[in-house]
PDB file of N, CA and C in Angstrom:
ATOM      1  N   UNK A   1       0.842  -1.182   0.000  1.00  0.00           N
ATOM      2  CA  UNK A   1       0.000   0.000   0.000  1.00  0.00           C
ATOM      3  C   UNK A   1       0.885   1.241   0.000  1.00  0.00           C
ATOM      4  N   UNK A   2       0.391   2.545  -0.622  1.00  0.00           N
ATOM      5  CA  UNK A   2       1.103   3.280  -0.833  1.00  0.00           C
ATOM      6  C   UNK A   2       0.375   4.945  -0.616  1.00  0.00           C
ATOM      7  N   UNK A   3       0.471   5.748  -0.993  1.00  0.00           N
ATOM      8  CA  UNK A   3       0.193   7.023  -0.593  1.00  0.00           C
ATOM      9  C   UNK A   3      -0.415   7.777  -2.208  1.00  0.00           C
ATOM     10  N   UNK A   4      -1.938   8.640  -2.190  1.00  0.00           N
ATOM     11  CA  UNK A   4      -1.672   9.451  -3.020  1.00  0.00           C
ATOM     12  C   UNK A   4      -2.430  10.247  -2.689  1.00  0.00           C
ATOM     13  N   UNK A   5      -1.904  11.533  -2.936  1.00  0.00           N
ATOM     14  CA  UNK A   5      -2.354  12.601  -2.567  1.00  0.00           C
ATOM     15  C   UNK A   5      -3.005  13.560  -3.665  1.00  0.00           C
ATOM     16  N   UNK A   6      -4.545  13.899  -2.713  1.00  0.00           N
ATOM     17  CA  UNK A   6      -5.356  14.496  -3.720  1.00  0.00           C
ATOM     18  C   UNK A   6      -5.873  15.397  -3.876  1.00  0.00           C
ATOM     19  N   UNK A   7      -5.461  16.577  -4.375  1.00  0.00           N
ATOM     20  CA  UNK A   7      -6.139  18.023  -4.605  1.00  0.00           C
ATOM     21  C   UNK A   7      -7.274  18.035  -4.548  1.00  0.00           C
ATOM     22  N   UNK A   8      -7.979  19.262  -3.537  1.00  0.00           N
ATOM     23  CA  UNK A   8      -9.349  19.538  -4.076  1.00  0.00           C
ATOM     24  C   UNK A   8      -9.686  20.979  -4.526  1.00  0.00           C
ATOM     25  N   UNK A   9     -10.591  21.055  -5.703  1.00  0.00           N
ATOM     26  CA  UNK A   9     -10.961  22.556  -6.388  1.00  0.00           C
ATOM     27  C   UNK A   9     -10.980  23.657  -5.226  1.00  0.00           C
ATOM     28  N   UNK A  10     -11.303  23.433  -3.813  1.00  0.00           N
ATOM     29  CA  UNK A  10     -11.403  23.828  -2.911  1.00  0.00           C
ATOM     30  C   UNK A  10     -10.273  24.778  -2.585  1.00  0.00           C
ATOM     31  N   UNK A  11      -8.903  23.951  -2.670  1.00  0.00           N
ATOM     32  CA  UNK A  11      -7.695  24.021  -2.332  1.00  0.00           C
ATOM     33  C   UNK A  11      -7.053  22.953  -1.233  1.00  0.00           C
ATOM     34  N   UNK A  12      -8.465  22.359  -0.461  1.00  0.00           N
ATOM     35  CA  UNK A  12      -7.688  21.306   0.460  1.00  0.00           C
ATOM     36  C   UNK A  12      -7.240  19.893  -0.453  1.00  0.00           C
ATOM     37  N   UNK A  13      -6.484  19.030   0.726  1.00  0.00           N
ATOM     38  CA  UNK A  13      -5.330  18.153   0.220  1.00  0.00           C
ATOM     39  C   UNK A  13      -6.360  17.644   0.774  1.00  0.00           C
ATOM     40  N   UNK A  14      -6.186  15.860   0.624  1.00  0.00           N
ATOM     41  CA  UNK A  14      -5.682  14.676   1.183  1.00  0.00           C
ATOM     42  C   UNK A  14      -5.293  13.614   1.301  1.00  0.00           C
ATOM     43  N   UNK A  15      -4.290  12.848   1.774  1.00  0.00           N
ATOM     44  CA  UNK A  15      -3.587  12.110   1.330  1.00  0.00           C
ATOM     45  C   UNK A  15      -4.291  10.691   1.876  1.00  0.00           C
ATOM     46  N   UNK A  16      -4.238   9.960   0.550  1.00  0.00           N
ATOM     47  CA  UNK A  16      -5.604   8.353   0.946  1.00  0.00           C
ATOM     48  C   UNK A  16      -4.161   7.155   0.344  1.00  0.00           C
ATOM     49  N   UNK A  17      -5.173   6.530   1.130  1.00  0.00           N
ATOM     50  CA  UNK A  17      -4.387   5.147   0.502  1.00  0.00           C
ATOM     51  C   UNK A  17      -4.529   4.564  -0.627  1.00  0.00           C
ATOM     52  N   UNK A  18      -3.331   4.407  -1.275  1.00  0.00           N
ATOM     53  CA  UNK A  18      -3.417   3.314  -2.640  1.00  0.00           C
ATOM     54  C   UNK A  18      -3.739   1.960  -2.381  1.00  0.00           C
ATOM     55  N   UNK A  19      -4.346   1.587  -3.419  1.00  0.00           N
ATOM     56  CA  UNK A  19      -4.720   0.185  -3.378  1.00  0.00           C
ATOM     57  C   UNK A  19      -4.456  -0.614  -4.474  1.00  0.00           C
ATOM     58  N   UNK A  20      -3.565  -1.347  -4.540  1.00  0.00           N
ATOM     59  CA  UNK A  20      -2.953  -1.924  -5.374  1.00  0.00           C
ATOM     60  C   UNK A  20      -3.406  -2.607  -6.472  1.00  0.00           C
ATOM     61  N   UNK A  21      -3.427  -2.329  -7.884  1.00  0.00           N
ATOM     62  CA  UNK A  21      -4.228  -2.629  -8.923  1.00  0.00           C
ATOM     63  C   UNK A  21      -5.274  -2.103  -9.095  1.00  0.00           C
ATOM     64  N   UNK A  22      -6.024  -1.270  -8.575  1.00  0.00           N
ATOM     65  CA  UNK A  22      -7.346  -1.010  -8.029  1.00  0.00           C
ATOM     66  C   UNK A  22      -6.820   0.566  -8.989  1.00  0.00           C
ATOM     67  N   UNK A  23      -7.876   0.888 -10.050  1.00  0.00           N
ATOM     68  CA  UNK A  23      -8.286   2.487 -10.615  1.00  0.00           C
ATOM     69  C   UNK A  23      -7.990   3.781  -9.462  1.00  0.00           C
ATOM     70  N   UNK A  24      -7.378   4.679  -9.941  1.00  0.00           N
ATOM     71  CA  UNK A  24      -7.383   6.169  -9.418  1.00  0.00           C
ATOM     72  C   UNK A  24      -8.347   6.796  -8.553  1.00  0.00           C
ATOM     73  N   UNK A  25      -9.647   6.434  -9.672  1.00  0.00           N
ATOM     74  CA  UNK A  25     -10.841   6.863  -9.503  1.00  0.00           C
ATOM     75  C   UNK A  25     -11.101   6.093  -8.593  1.00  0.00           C
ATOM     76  N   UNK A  26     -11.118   5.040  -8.610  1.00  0.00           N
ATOM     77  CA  UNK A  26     -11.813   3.919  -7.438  1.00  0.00           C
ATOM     78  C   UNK A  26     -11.458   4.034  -5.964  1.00  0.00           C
ATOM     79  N   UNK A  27     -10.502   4.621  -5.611  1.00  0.00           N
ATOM     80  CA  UNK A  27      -9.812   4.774  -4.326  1.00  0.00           C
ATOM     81  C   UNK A  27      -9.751   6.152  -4.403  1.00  0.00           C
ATOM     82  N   UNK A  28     -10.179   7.309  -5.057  1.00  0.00           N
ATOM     83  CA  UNK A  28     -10.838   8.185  -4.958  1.00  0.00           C
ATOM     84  C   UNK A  28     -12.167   8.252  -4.621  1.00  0.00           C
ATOM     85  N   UNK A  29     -12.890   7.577  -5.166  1.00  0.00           N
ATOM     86  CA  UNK A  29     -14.471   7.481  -4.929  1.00  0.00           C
ATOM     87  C   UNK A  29     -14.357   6.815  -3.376  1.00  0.00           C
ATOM     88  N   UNK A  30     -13.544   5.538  -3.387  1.00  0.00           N
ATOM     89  CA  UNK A  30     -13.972   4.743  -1.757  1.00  0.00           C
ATOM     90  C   UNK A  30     -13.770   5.992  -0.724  1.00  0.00           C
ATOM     91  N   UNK A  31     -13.019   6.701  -0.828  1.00  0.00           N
ATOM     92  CA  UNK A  31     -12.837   7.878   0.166  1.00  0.00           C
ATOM     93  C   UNK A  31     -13.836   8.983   0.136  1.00  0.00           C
ATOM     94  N   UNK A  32     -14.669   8.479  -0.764  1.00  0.00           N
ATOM     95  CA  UNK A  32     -15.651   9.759  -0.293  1.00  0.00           C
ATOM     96  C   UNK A  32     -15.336  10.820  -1.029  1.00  0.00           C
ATOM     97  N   UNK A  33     -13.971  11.424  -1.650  1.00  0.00           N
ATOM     98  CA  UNK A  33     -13.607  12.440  -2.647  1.00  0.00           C
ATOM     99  C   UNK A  33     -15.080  12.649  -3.586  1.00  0.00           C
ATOM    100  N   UNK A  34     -14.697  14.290  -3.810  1.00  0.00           N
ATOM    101  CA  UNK A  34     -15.697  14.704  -4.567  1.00  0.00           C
ATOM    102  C   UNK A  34     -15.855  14.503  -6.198  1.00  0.00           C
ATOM    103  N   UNK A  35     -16.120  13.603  -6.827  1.00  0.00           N
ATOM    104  CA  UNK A  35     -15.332  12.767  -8.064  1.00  0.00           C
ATOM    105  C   UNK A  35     -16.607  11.903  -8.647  1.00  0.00           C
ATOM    106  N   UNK A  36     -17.009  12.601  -9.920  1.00  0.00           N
ATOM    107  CA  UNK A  36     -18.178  11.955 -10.499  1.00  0.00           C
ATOM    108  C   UNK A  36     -18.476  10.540 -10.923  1.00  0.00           C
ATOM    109  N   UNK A  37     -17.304  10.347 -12.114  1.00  0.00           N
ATOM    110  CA  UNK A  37     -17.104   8.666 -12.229  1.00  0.00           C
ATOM    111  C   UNK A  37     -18.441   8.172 -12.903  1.00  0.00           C
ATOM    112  N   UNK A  38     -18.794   8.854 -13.759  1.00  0.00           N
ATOM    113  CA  UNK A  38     -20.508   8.299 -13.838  1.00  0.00           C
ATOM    114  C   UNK A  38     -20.313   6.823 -14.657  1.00  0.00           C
ATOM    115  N   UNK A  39     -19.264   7.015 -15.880  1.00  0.00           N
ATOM    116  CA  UNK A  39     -19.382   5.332 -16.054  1.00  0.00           C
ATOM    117  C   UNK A  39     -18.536   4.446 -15.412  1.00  0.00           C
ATOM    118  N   UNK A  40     -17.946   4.451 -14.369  1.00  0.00           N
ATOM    119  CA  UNK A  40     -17.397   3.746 -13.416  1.00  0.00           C
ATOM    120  C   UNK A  40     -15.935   3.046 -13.632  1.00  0.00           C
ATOM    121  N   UNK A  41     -15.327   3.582 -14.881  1.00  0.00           N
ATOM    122  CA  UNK A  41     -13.718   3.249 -14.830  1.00  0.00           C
ATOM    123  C   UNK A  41     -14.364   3.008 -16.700  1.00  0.00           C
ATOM    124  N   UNK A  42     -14.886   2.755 -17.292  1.00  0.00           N
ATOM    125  CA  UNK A  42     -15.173   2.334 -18.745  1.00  0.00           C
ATOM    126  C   UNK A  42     -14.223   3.210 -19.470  1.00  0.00           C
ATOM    127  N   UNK A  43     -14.101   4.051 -19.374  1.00  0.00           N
ATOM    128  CA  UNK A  43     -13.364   5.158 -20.457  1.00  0.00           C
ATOM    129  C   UNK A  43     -14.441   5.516 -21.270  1.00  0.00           C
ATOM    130  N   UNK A  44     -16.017   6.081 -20.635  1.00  0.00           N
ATOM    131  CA  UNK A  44     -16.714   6.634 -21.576  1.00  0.00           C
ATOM    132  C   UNK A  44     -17.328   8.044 -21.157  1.00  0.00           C
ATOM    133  N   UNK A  45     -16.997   8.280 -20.229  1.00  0.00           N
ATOM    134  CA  UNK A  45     -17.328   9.758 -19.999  1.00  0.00           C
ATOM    135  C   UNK A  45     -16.563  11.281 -19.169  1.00  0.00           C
ATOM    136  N   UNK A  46     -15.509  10.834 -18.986  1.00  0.00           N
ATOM    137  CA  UNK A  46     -14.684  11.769 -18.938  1.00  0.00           C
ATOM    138  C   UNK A  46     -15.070  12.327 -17.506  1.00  0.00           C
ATOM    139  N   UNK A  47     -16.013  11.725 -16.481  1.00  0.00           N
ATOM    140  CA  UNK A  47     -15.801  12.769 -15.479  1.00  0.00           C
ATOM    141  C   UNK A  47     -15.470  12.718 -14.001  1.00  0.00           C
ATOM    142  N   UNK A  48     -14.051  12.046 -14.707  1.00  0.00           N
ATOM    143  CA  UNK A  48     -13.017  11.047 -13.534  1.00  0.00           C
ATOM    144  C   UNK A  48     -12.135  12.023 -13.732  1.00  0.00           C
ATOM    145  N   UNK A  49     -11.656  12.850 -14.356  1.00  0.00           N
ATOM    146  CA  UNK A  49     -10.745  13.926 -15.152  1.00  0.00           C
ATOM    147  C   UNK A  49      -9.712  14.710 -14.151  1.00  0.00           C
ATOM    148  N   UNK A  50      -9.021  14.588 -13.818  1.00  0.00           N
ATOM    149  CA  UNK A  50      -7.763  14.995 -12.564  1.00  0.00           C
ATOM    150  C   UNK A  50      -6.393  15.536 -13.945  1.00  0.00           C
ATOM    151  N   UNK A  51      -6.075  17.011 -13.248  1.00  0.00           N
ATOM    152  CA  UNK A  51      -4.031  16.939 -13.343  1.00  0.00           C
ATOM    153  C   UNK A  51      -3.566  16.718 -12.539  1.00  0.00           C
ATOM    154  N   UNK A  52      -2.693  15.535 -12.984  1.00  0.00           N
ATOM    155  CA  UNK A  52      -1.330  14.737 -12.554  1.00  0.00           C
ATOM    156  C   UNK A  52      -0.258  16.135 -12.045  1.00  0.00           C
ATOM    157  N   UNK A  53       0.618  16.079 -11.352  1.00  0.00           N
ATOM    158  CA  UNK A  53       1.026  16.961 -10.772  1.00  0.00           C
ATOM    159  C   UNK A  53       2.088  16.436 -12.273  1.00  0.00           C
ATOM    160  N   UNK A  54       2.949  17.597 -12.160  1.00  0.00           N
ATOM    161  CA  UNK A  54       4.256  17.498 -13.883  1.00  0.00           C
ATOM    162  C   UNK A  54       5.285  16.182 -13.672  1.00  0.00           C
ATOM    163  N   UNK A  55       5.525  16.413 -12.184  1.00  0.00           N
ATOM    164  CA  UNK A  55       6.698  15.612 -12.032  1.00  0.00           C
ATOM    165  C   UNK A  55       6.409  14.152 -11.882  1.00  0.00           C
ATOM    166  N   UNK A  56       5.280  13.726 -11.826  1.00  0.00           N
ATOM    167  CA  UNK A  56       4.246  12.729 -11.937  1.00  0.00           C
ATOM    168  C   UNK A  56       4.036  12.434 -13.391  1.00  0.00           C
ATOM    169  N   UNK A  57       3.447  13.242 -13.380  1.00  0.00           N
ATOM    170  CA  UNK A  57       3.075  12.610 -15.382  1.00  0.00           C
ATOM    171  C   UNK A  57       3.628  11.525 -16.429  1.00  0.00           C
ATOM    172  N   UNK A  58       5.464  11.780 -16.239  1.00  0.00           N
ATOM    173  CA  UNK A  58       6.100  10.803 -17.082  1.00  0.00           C
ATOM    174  C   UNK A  58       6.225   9.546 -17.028  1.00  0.00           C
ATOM    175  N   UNK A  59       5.761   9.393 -15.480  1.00  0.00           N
ATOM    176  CA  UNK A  59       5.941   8.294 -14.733  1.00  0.00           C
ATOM    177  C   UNK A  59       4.675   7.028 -15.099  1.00  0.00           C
ATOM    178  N   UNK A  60       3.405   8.041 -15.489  1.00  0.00           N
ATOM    179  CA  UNK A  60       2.130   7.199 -16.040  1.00  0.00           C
ATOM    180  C   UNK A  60       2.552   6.475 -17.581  1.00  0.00           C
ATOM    181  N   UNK A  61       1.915   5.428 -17.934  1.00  0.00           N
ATOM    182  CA  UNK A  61       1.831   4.807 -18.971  1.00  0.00           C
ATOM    183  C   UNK A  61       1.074   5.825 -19.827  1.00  0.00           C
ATOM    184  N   UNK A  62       1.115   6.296 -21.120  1.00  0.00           N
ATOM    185  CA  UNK A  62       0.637   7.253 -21.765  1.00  0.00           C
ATOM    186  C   UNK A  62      -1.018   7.156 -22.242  1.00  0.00           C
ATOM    187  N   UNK A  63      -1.248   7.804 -21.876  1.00  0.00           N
ATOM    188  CA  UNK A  63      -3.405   8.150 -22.132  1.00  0.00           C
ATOM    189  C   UNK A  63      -3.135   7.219 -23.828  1.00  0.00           C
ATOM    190  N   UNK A  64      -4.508   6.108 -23.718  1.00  0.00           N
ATOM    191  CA  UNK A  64      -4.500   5.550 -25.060  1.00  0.00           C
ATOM    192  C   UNK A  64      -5.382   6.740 -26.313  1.00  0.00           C
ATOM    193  N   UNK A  65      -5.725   6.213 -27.215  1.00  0.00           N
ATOM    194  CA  UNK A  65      -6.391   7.194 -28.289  1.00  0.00           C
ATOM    195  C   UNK A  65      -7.908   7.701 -27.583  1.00  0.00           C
ATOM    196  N   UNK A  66      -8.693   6.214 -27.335  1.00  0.00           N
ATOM    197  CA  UNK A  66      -9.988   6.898 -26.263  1.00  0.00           C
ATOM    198  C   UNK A  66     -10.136   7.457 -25.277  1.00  0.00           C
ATOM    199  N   UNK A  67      -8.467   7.301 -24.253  1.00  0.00           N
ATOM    200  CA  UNK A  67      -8.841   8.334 -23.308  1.00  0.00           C
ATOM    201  C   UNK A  67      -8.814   9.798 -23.913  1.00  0.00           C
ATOM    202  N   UNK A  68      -8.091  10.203 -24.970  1.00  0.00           N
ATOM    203  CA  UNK A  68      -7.509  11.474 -25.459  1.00  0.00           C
ATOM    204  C   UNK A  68      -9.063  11.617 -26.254  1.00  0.00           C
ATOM    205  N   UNK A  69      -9.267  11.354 -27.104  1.00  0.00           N
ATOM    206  CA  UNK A  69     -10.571  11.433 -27.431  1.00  0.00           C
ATOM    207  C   UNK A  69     -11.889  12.496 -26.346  1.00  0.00           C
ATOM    208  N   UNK A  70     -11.335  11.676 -25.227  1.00  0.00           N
ATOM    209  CA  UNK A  70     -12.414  12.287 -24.167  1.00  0.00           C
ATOM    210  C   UNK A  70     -12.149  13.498 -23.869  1.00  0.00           C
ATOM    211  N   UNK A  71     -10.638  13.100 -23.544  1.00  0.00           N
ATOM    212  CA  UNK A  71     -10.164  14.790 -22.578  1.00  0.00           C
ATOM    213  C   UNK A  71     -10.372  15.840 -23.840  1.00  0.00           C
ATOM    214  N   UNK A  72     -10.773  15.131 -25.163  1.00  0.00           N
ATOM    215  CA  UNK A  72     -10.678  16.140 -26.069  1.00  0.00           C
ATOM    216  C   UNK A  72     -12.179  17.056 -25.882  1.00  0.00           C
ATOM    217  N   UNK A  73     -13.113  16.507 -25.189  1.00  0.00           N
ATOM    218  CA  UNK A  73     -14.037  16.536 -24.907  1.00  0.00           C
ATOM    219  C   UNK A  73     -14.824  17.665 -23.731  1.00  0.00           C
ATOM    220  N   UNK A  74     -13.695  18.094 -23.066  1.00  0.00           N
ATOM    221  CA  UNK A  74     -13.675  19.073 -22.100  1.00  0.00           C
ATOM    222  C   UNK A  74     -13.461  20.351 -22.629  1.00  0.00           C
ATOM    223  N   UNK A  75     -14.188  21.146 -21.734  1.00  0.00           N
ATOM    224  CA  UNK A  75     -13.918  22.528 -22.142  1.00  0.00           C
ATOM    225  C   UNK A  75     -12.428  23.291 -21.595  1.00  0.00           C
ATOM    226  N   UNK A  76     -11.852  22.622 -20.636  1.00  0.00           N
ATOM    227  CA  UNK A  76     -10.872  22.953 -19.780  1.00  0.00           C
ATOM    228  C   UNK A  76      -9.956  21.646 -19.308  1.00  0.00           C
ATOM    229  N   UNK A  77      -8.780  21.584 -20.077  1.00  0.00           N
ATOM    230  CA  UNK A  77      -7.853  20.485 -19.841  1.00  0.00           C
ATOM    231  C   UNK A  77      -6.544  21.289 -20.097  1.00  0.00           C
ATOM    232  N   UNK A  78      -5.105  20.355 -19.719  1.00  0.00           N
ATOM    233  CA  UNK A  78      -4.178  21.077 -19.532  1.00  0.00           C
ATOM    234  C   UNK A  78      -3.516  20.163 -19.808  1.00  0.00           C
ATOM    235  N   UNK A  79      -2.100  20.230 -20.096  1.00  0.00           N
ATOM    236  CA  UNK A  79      -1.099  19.096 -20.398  1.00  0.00           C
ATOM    237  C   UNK A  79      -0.782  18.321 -19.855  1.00  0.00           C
ATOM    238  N   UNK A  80      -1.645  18.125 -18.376  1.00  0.00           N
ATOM    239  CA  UNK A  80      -0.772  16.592 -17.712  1.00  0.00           C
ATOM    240  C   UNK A  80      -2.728  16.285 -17.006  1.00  0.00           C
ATOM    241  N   UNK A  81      -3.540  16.409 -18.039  1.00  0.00           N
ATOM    242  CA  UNK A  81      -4.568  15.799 -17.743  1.00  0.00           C
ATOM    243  C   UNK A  81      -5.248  14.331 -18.415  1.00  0.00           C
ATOM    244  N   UNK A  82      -5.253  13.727 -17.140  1.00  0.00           N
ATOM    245  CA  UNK A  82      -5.425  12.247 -17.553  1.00  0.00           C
ATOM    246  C   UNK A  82      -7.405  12.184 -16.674  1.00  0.00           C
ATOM    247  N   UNK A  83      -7.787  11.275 -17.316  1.00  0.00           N
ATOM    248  CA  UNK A  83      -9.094  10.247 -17.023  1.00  0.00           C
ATOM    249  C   UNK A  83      -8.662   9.628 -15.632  1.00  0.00           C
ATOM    250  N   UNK A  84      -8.347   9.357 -14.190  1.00  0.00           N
ATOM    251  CA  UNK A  84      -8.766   8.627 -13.176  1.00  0.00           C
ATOM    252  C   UNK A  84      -8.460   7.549 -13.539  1.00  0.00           C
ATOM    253  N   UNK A  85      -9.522   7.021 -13.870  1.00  0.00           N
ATOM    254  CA  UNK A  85      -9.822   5.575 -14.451  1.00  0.00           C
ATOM    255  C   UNK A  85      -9.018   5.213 -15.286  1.00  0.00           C
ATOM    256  N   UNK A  86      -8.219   5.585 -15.532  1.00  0.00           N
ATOM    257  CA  UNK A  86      -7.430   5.019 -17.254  1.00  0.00           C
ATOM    258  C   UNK A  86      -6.032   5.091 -16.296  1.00  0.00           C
ATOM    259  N   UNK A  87      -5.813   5.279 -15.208  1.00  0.00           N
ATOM    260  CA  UNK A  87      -4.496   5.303 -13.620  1.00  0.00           C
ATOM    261  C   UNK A  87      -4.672   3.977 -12.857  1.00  0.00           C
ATOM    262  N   UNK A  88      -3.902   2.988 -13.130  1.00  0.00           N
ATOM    263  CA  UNK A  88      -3.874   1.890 -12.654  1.00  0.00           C
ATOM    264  C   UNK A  88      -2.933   2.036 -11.385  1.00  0.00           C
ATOM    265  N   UNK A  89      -3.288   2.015  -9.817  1.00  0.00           N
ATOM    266  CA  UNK A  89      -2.433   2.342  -8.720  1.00  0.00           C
ATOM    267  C   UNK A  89      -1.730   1.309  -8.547  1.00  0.00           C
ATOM    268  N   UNK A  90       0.107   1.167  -9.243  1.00  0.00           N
ATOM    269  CA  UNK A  90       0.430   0.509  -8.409  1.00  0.00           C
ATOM    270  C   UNK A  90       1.565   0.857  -7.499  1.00  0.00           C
ATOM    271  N   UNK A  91       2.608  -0.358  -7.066  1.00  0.00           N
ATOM    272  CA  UNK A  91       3.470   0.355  -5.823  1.00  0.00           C
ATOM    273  C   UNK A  91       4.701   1.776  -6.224  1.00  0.00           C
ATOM    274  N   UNK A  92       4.805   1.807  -7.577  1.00  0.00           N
ATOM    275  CA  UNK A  92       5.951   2.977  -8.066  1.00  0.00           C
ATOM    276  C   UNK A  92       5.557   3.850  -8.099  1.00  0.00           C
ATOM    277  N   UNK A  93       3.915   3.907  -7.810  1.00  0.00           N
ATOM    278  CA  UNK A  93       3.205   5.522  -8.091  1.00  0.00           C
ATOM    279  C   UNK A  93       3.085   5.595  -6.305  1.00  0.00           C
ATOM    280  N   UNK A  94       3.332   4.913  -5.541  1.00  0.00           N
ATOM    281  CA  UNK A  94       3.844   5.583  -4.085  1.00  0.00           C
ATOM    282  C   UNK A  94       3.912   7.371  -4.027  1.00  0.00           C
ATOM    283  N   UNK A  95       2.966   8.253  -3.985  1.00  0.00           N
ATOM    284  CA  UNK A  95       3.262   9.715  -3.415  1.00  0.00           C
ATOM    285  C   UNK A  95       2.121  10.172  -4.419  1.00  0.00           C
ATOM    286  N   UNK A  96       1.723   9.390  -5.454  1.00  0.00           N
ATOM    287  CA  UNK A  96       0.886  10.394  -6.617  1.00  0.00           C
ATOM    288  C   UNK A  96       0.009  11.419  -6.314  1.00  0.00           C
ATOM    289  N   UNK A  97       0.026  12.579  -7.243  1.00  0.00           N
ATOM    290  CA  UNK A  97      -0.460  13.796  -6.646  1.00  0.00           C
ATOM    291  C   UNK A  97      -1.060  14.113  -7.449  1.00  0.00           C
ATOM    292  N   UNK A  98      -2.617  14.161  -7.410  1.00  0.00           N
ATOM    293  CA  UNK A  98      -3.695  14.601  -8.769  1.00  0.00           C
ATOM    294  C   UNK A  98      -4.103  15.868  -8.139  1.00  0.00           C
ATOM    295  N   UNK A  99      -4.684  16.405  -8.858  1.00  0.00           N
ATOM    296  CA  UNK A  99      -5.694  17.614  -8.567  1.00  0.00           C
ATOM    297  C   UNK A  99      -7.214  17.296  -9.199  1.00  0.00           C
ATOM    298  N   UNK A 100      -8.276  17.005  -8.336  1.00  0.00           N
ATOM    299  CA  UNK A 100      -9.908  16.552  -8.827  1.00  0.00           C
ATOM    300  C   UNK A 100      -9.922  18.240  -9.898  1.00  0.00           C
ATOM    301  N   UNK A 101     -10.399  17.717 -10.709  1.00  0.00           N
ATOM    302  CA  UNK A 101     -10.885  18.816 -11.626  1.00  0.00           C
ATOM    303  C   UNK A 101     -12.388  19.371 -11.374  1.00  0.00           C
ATOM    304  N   UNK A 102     -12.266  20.733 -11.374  1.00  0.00           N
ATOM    305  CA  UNK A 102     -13.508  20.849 -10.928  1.00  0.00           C
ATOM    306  C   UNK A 102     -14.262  20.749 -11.993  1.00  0.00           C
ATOM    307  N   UNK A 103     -15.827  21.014 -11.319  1.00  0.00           N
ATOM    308  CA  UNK A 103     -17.263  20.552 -12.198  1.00  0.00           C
ATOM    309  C   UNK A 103     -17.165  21.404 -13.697  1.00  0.00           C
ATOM    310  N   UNK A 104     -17.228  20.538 -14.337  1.00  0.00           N
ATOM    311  CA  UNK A 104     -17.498  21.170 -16.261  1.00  0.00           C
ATOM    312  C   UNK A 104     -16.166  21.413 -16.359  1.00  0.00           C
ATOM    313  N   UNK A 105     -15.237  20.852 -15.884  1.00  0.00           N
ATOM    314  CA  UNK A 105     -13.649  20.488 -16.580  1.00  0.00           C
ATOM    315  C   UNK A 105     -13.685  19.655 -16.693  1.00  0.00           C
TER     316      UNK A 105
END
C-alpha cells in the first residue's frame, strides 16, 4: 500500500491510501472524494478527469487514443490531464499527486 495525494478545487489536500491494482478513480471514490465517475472506470465519460502533478506525469503509462478522445471533450484540460480511471495504482506511483478537476472540466 502506498500514498496518493489528492487536490481539491477547494484548495484542500488529502492524502488516501493506494490500493494496489485497483483504478485512481476507485480509491478516490472509496474515500468519499468529490469525483463523479458516472461510467465507473469504462473510459466513456470523462468525469473522472484529474491533473497529474508534472513531475508525476512521465511516470504514467501514456493516455491511449480513447482516453484522449475524451479529454478532447472538455472545455478545460491542460497538459498533464489524464481520465482517473485510465491510472492503474500501483506500488511505483507511491506519493501520486492529482488535482480533482472541478465541475465542467
Amino acid at each position: 500500500m502506498g500514498i496518493i495525494k489528492v487536490n481539491q478545487a477547494d484548495g484542500t489536500s488529502r492524502e488516501i491510501e493506494g490500493v494496489e491494482g485497483w483504478r485512481v478513480m476507485e480509491v478516490i471514490r472509496a474515500h468519499g472524494l468529490p469525483i463523479e465517475a458516472i461510467c465507473g472506470g469504462a473510459c466513456a465519460c470523462a468525469t473522472c478527469h484529474v491533473e497529474v502533478e508534472p513531475e508525476w506525469a512521465g511516470r504514467l503509462h501514456p493516455a491511449r487514443d480513447d482516453e484522449e478522445a475524451l479529454l478532447d471533450t472538455l472545455p478545460a484540460t491542460g497538459p498533464t490531464s489524464r481520465l482517473s480511471c485510465q491510472i492503474i495504482w500501483e506500488e511505483h506511483l507511491d506519493g501520486l499527486e492529482v488535482t480533482l478537476a472541478g465541475e465542467g472540466a
